[in-house]
N, C-alpha and C. Protein backbone atom coordinates (compact mmCIF):
# COMPACT_ATOMS: atom_id res chain seq x y z
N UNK A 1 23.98 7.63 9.29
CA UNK A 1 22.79 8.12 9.97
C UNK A 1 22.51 7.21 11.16
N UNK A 2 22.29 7.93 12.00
CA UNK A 2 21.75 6.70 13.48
C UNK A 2 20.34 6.45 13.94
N UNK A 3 20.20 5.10 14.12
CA UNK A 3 18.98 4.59 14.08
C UNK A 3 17.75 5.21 14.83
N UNK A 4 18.19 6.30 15.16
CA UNK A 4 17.50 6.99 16.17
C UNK A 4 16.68 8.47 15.01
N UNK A 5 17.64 8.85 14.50
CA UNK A 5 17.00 9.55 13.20
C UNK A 5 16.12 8.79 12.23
N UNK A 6 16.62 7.73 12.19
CA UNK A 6 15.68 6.93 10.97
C UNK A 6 14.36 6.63 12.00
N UNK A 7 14.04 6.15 12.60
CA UNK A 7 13.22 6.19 13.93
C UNK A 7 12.05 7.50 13.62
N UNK A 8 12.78 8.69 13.64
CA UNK A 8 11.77 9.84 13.71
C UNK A 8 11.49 10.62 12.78
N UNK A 9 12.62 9.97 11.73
CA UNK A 9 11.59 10.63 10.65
C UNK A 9 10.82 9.17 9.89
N UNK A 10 10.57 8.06 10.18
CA UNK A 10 9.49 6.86 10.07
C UNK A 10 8.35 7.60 10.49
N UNK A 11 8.79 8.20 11.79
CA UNK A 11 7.65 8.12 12.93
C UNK A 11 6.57 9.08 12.54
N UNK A 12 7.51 10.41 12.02
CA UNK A 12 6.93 11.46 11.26
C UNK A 12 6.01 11.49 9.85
N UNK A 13 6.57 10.14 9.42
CA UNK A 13 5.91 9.80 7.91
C UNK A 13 4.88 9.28 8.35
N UNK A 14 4.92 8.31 9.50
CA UNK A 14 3.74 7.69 9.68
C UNK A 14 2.75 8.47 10.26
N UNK A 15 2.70 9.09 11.04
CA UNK A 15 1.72 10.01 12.04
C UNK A 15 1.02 10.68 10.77
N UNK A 16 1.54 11.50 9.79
CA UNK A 16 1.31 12.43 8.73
C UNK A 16 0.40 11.65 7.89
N UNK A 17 0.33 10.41 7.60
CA UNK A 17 -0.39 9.62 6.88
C UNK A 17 -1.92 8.84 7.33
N UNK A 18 -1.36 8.73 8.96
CA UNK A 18 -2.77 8.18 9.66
C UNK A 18 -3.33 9.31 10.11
N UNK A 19 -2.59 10.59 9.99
CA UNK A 19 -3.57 11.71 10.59
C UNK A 19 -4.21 12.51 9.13
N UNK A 20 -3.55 11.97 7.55
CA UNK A 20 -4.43 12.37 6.34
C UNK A 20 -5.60 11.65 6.27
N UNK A 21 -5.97 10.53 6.94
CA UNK A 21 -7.30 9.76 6.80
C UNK A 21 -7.94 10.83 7.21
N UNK A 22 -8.43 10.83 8.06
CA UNK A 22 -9.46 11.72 8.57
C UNK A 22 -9.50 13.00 7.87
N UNK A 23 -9.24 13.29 6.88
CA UNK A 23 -9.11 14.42 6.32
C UNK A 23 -10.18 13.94 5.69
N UNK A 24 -10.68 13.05 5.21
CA UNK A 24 -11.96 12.25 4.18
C UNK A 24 -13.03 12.06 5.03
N UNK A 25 -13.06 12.61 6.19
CA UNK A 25 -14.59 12.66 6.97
C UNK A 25 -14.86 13.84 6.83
N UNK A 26 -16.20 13.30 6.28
CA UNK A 26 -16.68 15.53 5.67
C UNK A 26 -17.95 15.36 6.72
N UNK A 27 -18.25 16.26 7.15
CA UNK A 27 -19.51 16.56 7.96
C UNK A 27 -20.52 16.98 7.13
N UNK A 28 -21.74 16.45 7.02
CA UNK A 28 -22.85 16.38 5.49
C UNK A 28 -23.21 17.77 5.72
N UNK A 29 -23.62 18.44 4.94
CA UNK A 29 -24.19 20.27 4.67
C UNK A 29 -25.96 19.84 5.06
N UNK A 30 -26.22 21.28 5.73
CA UNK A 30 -27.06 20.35 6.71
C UNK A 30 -28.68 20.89 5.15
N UNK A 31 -29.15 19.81 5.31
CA UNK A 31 -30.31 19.85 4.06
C UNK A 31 -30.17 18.99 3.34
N UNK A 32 -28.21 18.38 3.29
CA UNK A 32 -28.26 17.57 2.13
C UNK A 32 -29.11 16.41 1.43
N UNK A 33 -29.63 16.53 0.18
CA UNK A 33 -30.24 16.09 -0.60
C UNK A 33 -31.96 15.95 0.27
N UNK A 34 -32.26 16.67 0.89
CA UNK A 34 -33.48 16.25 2.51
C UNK A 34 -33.45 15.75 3.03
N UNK A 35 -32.70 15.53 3.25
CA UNK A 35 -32.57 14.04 3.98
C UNK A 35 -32.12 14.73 5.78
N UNK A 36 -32.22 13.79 6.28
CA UNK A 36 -32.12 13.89 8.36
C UNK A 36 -30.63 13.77 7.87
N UNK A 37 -30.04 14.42 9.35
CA UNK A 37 -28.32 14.26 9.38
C UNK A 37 -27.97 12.68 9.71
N UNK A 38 -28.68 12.01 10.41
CA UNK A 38 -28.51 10.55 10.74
C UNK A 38 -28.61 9.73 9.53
N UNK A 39 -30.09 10.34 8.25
CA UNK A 39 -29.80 9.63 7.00
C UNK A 39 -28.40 10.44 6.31
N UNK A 40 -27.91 11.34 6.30
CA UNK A 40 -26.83 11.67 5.42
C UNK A 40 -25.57 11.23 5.91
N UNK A 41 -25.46 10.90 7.54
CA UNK A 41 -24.72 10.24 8.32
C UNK A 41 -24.21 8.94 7.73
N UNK A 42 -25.27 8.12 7.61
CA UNK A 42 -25.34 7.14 7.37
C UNK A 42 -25.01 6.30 5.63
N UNK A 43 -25.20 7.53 4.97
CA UNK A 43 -24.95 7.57 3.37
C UNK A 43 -23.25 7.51 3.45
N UNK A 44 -22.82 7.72 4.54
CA UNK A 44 -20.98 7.70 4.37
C UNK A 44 -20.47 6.43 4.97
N UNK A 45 -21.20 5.80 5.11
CA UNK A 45 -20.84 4.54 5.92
C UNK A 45 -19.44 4.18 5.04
N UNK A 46 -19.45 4.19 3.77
CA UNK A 46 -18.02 3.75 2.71
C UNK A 46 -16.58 4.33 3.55
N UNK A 47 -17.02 5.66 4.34
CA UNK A 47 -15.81 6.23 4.42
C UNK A 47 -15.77 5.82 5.40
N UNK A 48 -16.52 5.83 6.62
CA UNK A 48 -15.78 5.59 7.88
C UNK A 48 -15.54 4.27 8.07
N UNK A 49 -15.71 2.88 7.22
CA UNK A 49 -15.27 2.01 7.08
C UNK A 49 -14.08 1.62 6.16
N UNK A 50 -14.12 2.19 5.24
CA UNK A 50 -12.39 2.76 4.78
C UNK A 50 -11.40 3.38 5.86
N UNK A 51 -12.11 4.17 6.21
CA UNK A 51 -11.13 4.65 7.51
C UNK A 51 -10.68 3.91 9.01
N UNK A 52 -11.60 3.56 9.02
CA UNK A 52 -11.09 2.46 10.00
C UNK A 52 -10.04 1.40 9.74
N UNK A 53 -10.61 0.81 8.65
CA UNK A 53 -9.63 -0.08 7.76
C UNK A 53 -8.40 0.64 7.76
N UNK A 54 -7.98 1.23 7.06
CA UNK A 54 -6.72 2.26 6.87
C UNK A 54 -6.08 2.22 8.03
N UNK A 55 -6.67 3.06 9.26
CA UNK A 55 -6.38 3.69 10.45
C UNK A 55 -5.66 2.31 10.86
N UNK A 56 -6.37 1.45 11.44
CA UNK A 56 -5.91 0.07 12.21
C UNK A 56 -4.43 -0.54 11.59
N UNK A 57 -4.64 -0.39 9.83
CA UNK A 57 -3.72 -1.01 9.13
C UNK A 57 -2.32 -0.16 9.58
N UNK A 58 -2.45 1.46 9.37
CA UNK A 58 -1.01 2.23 9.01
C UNK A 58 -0.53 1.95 11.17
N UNK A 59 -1.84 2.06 11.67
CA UNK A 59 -0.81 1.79 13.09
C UNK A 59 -0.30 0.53 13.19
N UNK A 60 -0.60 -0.91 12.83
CA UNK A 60 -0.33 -2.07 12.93
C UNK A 60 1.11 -1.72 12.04
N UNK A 61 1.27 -1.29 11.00
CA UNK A 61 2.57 -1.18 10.34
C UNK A 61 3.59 -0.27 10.98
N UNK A 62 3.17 1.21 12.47
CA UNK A 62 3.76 1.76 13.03
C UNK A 62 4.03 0.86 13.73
N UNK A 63 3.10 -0.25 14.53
CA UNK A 63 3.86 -0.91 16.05
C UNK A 63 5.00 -2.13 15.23
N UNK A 64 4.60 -2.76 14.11
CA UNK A 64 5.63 -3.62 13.70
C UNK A 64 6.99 -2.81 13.55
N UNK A 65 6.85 -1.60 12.21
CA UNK A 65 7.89 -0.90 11.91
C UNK A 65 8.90 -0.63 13.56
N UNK A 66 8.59 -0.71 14.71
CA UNK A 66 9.19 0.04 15.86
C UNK A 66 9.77 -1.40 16.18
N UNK A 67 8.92 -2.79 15.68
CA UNK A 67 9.62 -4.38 16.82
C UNK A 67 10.83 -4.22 15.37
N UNK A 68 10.94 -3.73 14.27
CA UNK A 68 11.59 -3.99 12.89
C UNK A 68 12.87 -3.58 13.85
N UNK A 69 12.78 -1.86 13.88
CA UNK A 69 14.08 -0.99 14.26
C UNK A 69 14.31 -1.45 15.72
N UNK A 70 13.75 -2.09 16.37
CA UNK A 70 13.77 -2.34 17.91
C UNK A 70 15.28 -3.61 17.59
N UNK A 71 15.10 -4.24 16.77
CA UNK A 71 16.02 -5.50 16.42
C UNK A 71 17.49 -4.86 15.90
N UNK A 72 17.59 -3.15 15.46
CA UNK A 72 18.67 -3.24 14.73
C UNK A 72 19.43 -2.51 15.82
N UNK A 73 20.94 -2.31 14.75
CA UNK A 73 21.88 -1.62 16.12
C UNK A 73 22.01 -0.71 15.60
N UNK A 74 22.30 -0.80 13.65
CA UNK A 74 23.20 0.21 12.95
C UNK A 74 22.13 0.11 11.92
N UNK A 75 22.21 1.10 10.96
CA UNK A 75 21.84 1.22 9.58
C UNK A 75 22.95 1.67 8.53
N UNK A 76 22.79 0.95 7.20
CA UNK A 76 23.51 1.14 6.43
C UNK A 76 22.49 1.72 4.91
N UNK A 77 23.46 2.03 4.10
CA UNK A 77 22.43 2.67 2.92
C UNK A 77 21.05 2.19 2.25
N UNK A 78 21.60 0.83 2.22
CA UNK A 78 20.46 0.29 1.57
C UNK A 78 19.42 -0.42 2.53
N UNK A 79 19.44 -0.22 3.92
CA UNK A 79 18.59 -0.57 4.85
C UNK A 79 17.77 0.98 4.48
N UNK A 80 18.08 1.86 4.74
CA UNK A 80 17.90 3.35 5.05
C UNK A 80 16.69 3.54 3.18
N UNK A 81 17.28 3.06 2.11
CA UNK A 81 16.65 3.15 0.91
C UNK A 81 15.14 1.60 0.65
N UNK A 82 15.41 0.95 1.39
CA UNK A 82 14.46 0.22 1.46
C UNK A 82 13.37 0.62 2.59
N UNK A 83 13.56 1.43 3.70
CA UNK A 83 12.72 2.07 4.13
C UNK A 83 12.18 2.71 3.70
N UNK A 84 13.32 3.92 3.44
CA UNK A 84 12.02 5.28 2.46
C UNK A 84 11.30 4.04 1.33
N UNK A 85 11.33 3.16 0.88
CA UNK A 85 10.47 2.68 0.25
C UNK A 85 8.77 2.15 1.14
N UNK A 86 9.31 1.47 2.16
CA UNK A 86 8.03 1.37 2.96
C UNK A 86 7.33 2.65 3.16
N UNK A 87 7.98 3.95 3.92
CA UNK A 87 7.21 4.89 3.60
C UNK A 87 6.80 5.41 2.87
N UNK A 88 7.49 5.25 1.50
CA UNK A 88 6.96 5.83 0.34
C UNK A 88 5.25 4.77 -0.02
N UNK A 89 4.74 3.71 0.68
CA UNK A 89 3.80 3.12 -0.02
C UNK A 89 2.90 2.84 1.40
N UNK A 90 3.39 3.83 2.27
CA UNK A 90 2.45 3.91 3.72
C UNK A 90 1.85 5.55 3.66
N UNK A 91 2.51 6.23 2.96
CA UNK A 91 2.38 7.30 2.20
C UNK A 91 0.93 7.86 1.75
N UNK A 92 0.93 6.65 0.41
CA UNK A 92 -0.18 6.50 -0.98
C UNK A 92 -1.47 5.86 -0.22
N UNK A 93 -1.76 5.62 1.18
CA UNK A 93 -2.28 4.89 1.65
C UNK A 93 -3.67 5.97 2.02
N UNK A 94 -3.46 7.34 2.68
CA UNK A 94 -4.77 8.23 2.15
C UNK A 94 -5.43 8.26 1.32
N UNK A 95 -4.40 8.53 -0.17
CA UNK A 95 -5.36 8.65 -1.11
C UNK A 95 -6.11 8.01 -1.66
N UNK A 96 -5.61 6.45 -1.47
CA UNK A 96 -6.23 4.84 -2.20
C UNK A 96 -7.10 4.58 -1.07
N UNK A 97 -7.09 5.06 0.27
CA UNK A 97 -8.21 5.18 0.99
C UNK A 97 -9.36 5.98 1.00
N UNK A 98 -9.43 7.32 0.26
CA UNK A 98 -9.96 8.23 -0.29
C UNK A 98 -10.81 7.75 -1.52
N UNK A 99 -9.61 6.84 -2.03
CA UNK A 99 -10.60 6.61 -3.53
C UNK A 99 -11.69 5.43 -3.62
N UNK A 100 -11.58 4.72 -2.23
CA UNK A 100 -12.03 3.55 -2.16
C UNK A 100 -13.19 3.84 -1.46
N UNK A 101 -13.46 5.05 -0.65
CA UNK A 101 -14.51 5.30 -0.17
C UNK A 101 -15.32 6.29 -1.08
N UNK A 102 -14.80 6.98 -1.72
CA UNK A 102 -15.57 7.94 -2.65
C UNK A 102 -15.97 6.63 -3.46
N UNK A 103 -15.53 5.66 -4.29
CA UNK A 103 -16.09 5.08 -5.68
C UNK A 103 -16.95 3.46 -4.88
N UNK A 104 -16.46 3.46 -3.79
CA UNK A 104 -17.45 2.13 -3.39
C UNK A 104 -18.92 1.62 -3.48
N UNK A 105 -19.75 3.23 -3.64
CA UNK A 105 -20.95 2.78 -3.69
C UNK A 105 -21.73 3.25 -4.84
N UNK A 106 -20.28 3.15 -6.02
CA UNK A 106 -20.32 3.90 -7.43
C UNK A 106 -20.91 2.93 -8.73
N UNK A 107 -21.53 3.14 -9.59
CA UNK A 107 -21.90 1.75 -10.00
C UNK A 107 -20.59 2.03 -11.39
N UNK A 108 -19.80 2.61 -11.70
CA UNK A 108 -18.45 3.00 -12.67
C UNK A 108 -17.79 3.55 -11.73
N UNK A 109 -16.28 2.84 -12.14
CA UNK A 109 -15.26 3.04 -10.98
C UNK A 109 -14.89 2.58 -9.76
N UNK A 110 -15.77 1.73 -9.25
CA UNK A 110 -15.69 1.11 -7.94
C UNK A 110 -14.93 -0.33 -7.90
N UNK A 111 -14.71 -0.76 -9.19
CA UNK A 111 -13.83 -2.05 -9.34
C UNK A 111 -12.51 -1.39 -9.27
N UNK A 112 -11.81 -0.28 -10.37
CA UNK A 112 -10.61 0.04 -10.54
C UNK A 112 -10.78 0.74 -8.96
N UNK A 113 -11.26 1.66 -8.16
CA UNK A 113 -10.54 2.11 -6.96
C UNK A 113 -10.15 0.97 -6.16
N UNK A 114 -11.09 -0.36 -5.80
CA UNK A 114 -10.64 -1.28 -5.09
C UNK A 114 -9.27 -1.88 -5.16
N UNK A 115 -9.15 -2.02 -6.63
CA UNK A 115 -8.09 -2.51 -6.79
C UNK A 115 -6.33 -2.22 -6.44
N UNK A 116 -6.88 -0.29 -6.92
CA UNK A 116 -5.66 0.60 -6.21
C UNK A 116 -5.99 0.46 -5.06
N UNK A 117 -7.27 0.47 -3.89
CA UNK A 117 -6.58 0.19 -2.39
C UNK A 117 -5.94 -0.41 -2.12
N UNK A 118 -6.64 -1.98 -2.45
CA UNK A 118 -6.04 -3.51 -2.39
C UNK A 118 -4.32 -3.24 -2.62
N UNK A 119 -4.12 -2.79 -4.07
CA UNK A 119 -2.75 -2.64 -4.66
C UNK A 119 -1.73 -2.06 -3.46
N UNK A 120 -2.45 -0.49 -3.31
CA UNK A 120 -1.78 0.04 -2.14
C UNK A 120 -1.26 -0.58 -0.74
N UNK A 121 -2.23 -1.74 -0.29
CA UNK A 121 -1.46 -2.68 0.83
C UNK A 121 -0.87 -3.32 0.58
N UNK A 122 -0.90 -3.81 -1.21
CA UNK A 122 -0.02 -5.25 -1.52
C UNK A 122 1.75 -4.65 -1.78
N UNK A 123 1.55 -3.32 -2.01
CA UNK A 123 3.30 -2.59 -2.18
C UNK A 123 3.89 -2.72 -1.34
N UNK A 124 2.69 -1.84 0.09
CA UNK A 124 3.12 -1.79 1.89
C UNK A 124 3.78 -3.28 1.94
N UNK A 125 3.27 -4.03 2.02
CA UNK A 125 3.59 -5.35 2.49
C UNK A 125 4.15 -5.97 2.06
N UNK A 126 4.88 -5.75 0.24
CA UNK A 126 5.78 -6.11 -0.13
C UNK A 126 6.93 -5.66 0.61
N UNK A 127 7.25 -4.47 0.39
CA UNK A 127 8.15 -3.20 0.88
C UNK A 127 8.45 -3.52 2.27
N UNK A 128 7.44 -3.82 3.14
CA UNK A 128 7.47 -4.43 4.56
C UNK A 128 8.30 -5.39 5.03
N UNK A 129 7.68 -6.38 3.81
CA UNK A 129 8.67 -7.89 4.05
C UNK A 129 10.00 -7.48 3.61
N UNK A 130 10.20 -6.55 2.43
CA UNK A 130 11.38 -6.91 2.26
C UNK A 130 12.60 -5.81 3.08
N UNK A 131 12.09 -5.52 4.22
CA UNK A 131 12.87 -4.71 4.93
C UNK A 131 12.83 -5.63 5.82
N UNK A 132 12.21 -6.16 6.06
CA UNK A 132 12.41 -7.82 7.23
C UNK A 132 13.49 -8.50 7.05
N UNK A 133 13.23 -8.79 5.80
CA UNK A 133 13.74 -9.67 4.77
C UNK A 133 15.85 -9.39 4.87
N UNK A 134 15.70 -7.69 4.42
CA UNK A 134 16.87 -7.01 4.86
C UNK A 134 17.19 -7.55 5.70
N UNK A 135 16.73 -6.93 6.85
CA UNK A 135 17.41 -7.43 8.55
C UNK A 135 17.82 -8.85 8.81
N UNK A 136 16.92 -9.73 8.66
CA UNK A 136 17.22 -10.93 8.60
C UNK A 136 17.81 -11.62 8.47
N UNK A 137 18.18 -11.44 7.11
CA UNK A 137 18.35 -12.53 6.51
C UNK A 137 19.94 -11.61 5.41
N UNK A 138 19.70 -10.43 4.78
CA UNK A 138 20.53 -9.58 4.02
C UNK A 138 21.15 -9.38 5.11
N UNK A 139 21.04 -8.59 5.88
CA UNK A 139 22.05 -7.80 6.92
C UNK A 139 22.04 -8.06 8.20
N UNK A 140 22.19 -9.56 8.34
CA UNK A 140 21.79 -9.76 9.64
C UNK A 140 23.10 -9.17 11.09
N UNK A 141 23.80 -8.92 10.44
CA UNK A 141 25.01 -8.25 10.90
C UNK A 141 24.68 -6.97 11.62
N UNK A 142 23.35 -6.65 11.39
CA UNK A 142 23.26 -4.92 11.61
C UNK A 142 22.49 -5.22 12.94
N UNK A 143 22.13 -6.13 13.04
CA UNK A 143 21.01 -7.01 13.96
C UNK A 143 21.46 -6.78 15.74
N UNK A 144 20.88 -6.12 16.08
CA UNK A 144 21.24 -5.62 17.93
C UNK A 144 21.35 -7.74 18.55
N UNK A 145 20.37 -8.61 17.98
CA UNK A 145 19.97 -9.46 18.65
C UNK A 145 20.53 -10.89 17.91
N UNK A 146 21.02 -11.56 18.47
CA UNK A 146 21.52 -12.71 17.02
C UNK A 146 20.48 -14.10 16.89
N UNK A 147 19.56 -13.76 15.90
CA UNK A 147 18.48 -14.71 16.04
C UNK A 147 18.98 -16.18 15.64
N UNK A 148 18.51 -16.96 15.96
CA UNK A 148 18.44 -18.36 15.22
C UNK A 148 17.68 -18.49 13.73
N UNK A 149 17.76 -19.42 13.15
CA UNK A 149 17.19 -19.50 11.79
C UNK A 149 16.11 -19.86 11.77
N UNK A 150 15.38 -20.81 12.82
CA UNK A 150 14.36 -21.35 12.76
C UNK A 150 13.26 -19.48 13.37
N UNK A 151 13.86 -19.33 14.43
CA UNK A 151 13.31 -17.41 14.75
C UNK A 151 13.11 -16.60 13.41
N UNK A 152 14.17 -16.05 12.42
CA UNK A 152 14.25 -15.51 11.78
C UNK A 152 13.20 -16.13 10.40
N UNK A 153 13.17 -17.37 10.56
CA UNK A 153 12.11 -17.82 9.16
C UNK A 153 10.73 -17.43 10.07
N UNK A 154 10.23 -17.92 11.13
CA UNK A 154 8.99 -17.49 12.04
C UNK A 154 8.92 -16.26 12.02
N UNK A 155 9.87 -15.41 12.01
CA UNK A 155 9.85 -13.84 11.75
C UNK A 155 8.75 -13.68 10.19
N UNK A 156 9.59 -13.93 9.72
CA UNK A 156 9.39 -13.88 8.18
C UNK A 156 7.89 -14.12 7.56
N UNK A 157 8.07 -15.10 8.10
CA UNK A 157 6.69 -16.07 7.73
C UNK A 157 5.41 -15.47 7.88
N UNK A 158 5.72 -14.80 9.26
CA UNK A 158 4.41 -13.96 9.96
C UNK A 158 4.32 -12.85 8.85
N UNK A 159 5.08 -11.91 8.63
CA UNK A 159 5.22 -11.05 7.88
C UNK A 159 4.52 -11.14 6.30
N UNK A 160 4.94 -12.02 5.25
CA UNK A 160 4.78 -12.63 4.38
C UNK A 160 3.28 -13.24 4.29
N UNK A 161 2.70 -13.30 5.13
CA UNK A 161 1.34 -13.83 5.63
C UNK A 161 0.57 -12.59 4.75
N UNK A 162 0.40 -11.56 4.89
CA UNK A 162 -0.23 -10.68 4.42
C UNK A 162 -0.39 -10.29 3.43
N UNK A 163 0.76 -10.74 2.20
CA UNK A 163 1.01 -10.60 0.96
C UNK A 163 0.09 -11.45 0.30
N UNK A 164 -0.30 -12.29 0.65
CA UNK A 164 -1.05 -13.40 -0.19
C UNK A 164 -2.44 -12.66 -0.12
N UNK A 165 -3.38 -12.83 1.21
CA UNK A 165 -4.56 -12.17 1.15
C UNK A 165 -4.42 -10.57 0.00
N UNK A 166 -3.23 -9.79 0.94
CA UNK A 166 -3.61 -8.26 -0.21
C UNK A 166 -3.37 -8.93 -1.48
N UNK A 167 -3.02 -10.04 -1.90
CA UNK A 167 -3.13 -9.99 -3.54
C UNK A 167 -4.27 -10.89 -4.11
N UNK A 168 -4.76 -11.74 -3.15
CA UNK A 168 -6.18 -11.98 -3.52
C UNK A 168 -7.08 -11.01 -3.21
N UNK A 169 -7.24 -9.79 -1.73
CA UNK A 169 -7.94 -8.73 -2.34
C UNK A 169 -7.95 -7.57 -3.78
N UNK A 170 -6.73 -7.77 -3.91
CA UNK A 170 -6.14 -7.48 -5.39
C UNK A 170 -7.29 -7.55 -6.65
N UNK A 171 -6.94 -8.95 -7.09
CA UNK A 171 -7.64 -9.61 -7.49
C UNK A 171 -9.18 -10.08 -7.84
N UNK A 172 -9.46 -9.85 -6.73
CA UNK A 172 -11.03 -9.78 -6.13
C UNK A 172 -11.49 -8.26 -6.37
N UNK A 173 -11.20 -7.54 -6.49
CA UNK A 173 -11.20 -6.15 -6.64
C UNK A 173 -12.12 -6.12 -8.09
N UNK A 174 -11.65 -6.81 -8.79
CA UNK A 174 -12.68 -7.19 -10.43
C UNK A 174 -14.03 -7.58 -10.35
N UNK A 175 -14.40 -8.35 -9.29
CA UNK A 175 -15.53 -8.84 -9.11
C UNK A 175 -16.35 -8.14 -7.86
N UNK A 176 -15.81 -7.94 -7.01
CA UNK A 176 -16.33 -7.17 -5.51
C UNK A 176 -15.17 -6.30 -4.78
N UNK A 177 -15.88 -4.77 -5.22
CA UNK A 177 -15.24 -4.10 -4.33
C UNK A 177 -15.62 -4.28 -2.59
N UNK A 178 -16.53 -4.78 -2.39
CA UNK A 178 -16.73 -4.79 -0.92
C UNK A 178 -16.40 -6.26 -0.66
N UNK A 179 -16.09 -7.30 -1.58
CA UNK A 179 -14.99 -8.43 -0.99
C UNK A 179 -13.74 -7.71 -0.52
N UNK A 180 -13.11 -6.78 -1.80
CA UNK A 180 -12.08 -6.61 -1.45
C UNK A 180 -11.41 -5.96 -0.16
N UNK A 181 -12.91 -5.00 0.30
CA UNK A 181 -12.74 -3.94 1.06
C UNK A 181 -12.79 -5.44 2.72
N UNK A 182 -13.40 -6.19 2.58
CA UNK A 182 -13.25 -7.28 3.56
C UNK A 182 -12.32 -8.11 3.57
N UNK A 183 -11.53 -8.32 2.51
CA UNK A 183 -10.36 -8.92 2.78
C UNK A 183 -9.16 -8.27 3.52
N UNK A 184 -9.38 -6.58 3.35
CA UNK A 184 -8.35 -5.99 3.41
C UNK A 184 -8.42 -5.55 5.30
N UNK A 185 -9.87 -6.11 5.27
CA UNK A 185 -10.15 -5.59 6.75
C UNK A 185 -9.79 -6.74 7.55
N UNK A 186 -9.69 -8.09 7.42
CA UNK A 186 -9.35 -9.01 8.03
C UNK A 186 -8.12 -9.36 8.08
N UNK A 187 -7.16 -8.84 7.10
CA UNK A 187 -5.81 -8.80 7.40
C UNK A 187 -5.49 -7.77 8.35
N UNK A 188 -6.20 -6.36 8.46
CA UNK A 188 -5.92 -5.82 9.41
C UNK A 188 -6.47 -6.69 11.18
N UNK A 189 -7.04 -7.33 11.36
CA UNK A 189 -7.95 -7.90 12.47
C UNK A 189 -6.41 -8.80 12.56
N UNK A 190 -6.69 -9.74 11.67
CA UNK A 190 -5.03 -10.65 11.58
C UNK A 190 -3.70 -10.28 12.51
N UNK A 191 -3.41 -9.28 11.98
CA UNK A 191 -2.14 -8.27 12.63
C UNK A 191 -2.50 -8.02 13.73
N UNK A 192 -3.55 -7.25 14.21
CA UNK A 192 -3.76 -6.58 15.34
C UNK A 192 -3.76 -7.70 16.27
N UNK A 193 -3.89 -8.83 16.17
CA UNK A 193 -3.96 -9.98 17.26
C UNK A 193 -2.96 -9.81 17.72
N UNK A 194 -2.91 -10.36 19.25
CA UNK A 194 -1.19 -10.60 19.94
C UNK A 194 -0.54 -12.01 19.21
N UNK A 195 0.59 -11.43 18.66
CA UNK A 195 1.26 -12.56 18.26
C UNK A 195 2.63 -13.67 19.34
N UNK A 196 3.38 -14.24 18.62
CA UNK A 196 4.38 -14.67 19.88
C UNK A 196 4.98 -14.29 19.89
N UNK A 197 5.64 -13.74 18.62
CA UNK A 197 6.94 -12.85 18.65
C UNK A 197 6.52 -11.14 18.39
N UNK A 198 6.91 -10.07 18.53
CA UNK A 198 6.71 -8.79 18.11
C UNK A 198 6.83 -8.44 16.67
């Protein structure tokens, strides 16, 4: 398969997934509960801050995923099966965004959804690294660019950065769903910074 196919159907998984968020913005029925549309507006604050969260995260994983394939020349099987794994857990990322805004301001249920969000970035970012990890370091052969070691661990490192927070938002998920929902938002802030390398 050529890297140019794997490329567009990534590209396709991803678009499909940041364009299911917004599927969880409901426009309130107008009367709901009596309330003004600005108070029923305002009663969703869970979601459009889930969504944002989400949104920022699955594009920060589109612009990396593109510096990932930007580095290779060729793909081989198990590059190609460790992807569909990243997409398979960039995927699950609506619905654990869905569930995190429906149960957040739940007084049952709002610990276990956190936890599946949290969970849901800690797979991404496993799955992430270890397609880095691939290129790198497994197949560095497939590599368009021939890095140095001290590059390729700075690669890494950056990457790997994110795993720790999503598993203390993880974690934290038992005690505060809206810790967790802030941890998960500052790793997105994290990423989105300009870094040195792509």
């Amino acid at each position: 398969m050529s890297k140019g196919r794997l490329e567009a159907f990534s590209d396709g998984v991803i678009a499909v997934a940041i364009t299911l968020l917004v599927l969880d913005l409901v426009v309130p029925a107008p009367g709901l509960h009596h309330q003004t549309l600005a108070h029923n507006l305002g009663r969703e604050w869970p979601r459009y801050v889930a969504y944002v969260v989400s949104f920022v995260t699955i594009g920060i994983i589109w612009i990396n995923h593109h510096a990932v394939l930007r580095r290779l020349e060729e793909v081989d099987h198990t590059l190609l099966i460790v992807n569909l794994l990243v997409l398979l857990t960039i995927g699950v990322l609506p619905f654990a965004t869905s569930l995190m805004a429906t149960y957040l301001n739940e007084s049952a249920g709002q610990h276990l959804a956190a936890a599946v969000y949290a969970g849901a970035f800690l797979l991404m970012s496993l799955a992430f690294s270890a397609l880095n990890w691939q290129l790198l370091v497994g197949r560095p052969h497939l590599s368009a660019e021939r890095l140095d070691e001290a590059r390729r661990r700075a690669i890494l490192r950056r990457r790997l950065t994110g795993v720790i927070p999503y598993l203390i938002a993880t974690a934290l998920a038992a005690v505060s769903a809206y810790a967790t929902l802030a941890v998960c938002a500052a790793v997105a802030v994290f990423y989105a910074l300009p870094a040195s390398e792509p």
